[in-house]
C-alpha atoms as a PDB file:
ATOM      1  CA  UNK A   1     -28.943   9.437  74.045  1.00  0.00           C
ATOM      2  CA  UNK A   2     -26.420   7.782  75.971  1.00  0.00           C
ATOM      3  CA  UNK A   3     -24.778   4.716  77.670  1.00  0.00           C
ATOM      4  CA  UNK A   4     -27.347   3.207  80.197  1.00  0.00           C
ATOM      5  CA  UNK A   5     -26.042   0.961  82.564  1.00  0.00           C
ATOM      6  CA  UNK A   6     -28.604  -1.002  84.822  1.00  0.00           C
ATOM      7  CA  UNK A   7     -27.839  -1.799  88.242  1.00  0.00           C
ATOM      8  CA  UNK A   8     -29.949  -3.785  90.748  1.00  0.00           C
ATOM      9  CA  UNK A   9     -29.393  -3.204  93.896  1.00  0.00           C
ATOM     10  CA  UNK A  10     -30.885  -2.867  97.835  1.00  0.00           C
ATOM     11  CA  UNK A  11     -33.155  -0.103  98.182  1.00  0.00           C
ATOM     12  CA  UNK A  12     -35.518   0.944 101.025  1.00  0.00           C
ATOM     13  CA  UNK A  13     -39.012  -0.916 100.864  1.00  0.00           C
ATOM     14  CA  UNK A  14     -41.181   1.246  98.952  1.00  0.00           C
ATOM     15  CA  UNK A  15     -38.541   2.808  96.391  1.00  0.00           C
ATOM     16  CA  UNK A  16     -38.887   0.609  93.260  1.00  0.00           C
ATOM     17  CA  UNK A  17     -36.122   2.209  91.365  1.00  0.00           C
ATOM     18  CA  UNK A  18     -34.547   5.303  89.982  1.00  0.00           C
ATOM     19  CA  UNK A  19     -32.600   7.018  87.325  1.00  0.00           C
ATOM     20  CA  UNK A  20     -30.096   9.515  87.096  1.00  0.00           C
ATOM     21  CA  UNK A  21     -28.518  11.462  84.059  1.00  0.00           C
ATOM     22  CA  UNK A  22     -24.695  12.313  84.726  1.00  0.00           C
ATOM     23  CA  UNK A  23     -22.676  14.820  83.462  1.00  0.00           C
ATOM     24  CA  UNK A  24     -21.719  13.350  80.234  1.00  0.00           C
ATOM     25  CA  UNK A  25     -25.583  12.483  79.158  1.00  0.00           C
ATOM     26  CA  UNK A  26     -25.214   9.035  80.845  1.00  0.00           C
ATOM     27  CA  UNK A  27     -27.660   7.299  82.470  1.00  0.00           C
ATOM     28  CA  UNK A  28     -27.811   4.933  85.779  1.00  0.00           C
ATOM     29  CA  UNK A  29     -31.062   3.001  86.339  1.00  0.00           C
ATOM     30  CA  UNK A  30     -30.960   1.335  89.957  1.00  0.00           C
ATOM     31  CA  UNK A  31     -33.628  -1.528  90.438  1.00  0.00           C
ATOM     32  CA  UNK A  32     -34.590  -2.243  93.791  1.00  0.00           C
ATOM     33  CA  UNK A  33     -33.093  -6.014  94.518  1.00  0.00           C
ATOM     34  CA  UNK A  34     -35.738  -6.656  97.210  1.00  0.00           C
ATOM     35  CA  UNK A  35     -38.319  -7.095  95.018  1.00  0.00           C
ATOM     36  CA  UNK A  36     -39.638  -9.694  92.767  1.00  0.00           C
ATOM     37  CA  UNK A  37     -38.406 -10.074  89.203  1.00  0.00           C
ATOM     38  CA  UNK A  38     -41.627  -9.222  88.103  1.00  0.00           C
ATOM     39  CA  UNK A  39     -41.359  -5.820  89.876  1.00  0.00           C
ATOM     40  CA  UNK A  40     -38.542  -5.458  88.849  1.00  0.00           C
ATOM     41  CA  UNK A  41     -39.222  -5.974  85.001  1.00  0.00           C
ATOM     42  CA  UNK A  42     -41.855  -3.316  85.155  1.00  0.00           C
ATOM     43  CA  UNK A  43     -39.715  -0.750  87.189  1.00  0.00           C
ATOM     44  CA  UNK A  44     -36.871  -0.734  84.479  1.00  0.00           C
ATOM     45  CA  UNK A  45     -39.545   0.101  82.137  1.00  0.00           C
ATOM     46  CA  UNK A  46     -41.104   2.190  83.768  1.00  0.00           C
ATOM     47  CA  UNK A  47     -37.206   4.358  84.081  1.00  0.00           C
ATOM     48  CA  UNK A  48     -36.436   3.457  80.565  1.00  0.00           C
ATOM     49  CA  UNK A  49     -39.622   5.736  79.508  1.00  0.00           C
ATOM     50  CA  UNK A  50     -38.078   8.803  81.637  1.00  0.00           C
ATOM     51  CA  UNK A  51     -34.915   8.021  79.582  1.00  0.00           C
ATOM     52  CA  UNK A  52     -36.840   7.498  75.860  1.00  0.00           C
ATOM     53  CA  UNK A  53     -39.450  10.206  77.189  1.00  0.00           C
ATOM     54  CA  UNK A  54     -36.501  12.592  77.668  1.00  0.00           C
ATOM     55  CA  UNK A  55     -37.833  13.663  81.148  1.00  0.00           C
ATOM     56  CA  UNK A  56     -34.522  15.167  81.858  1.00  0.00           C
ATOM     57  CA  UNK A  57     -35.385  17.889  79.935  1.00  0.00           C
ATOM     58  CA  UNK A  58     -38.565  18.482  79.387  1.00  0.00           C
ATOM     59  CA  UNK A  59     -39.184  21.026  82.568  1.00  0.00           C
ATOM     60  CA  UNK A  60     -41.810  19.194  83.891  1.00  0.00           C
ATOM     61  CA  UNK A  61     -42.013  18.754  87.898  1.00  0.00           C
ATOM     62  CA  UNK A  62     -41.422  15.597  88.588  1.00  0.00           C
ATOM     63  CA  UNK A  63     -45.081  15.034  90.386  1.00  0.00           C
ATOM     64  CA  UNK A  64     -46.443  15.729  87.074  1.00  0.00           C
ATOM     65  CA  UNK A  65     -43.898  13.426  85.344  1.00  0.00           C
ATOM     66  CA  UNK A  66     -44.707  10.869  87.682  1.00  0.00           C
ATOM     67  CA  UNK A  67     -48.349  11.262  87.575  1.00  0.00           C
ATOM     68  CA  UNK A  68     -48.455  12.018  91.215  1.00  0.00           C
END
């Protein structure tokens, strides 16, 4: 696995977070600043399981990933 570097930042209302793999197997979680710590908390978790899950490349749609 590689480097993950955290980032909270201001999102639309709605979007809790995100991650992204890069290139070089790197990944950026972005936390949506306008919610509470609490949200927050649980949303890097939350990406932190796509990252330990290895959702990147399991070739599952992303609905199904997401439980959607």
């Amino acid at each position: 696995m590689g480097e993950v570097t955290v980032r909270v930042v201001d999102m639309e209302y709605g979007v809790d977070g995100c991650v992204f793999r890069d290139a070089d197997g790197n990944y950026s979680v972005y936390i949506n600043a306008r919610n509470s710590y609490e949200v927050q908390q649980e949303t890097l978790k939350h990406e932190l399981k796509h990252v330990l899950d290895n959702d990147f490349d399991n070739g599952l749609p992303i609905q199904l990933v997401e439980g959607a």
